[in-house]
Protein backbone atom coordinates (compact mmCIF):
# COMPACT_ATOMS: atom_id res chain seq x y z
CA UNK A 1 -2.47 -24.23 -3.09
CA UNK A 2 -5.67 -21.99 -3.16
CA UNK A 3 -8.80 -22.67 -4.91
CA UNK A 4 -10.77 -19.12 -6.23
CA UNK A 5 -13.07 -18.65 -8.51
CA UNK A 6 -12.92 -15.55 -11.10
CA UNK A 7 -15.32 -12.62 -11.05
CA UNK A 8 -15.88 -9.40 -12.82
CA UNK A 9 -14.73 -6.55 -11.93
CA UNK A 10 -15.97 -3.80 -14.36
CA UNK A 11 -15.38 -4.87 -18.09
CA UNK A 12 -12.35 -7.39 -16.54
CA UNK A 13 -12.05 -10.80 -14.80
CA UNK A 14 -10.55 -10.60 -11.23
CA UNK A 15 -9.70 -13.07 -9.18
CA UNK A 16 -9.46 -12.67 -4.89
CA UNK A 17 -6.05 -13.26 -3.41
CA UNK A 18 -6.17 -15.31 -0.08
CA UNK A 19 -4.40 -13.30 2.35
CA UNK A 20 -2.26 -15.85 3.18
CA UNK A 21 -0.80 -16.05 -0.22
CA UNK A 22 -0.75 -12.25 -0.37
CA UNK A 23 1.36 -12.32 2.98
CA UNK A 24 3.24 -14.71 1.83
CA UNK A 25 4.29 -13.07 -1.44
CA UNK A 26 4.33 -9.61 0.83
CA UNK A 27 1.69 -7.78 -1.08
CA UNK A 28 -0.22 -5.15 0.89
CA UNK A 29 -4.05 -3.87 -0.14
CA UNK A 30 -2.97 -0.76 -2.59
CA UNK A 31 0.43 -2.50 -4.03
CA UNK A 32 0.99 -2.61 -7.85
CA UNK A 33 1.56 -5.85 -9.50
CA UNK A 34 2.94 -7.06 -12.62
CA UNK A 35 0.82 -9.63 -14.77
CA UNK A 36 1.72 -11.76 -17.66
CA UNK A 37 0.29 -15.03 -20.00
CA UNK A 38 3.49 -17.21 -19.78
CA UNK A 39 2.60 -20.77 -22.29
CA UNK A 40 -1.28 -20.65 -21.03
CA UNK A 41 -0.39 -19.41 -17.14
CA UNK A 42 -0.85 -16.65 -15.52
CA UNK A 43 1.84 -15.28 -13.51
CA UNK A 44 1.75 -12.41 -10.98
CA UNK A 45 4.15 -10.88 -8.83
CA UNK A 46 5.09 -7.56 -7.21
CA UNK A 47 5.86 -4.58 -9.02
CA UNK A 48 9.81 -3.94 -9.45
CA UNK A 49 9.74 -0.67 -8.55
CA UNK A 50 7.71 -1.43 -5.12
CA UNK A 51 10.34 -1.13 -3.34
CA UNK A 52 11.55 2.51 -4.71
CA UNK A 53 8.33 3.54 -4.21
CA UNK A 54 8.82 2.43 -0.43
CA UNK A 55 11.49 4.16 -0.16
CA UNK A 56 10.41 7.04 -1.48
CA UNK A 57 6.93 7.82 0.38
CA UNK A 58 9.44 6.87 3.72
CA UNK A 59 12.13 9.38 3.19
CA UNK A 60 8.87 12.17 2.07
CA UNK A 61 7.40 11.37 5.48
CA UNK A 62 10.75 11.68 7.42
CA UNK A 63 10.66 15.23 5.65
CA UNK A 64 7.19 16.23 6.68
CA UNK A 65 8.43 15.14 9.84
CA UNK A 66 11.58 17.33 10.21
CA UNK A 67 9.63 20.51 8.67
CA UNK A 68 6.62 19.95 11.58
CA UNK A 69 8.72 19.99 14.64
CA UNK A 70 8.15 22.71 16.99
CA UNK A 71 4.98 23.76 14.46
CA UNK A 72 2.72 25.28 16.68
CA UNK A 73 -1.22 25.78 15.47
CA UNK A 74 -3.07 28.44 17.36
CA UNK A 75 -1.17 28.53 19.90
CA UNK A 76 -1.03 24.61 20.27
CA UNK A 77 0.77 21.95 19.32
CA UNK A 78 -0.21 19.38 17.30
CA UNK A 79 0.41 16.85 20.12
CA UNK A 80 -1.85 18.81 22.27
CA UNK A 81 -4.69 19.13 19.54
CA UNK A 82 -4.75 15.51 19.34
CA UNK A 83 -4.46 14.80 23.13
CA UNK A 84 -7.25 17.06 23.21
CA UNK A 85 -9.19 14.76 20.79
CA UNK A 86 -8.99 17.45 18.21
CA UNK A 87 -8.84 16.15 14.48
């Protein structure tokens, strides 16, 4: 068990979650979490739809992916702007 002590953040309380409890409960910096008052407790735990939304931003990139190959900018590829050091 973790020890933390409650801030502010804005017109709310927050509290810091060790990372080793994040890892643990597989939360990444940017994931959306449930919260709930259950009898005088608080209780937090991953969004449901975390995983959906996962999914989701995966199978977008896979399509960004198959719609860039054999793009060619200038003249160049984007492997050789970036081998170049280009942004």
């Amino acid at each position: 068990m973790s020890r933390v002590t409650v801030g502010r953040w804005g017109k709310s309380l927050a509290i810091r979650v060790p990372m080793d409890v994040a890892r643990a409960a597989g939360l990444r910096e940017g994931d959306a979490v449930e919260i709930e008052n259950i009898d005088g407790s608080i209780q937090v735990r991953p969004d449901a739809d975390r995983e959906a939304t996962r999914q989701q931003a995966r199978a977008a990139m896979a399509e960004i992916r198959a719609a860039a190959v054999g793009v060619r900018l200038g003249g160049l590829s984007v492997r050789e702007l970036r081998d170049e050091g280009r942004p």
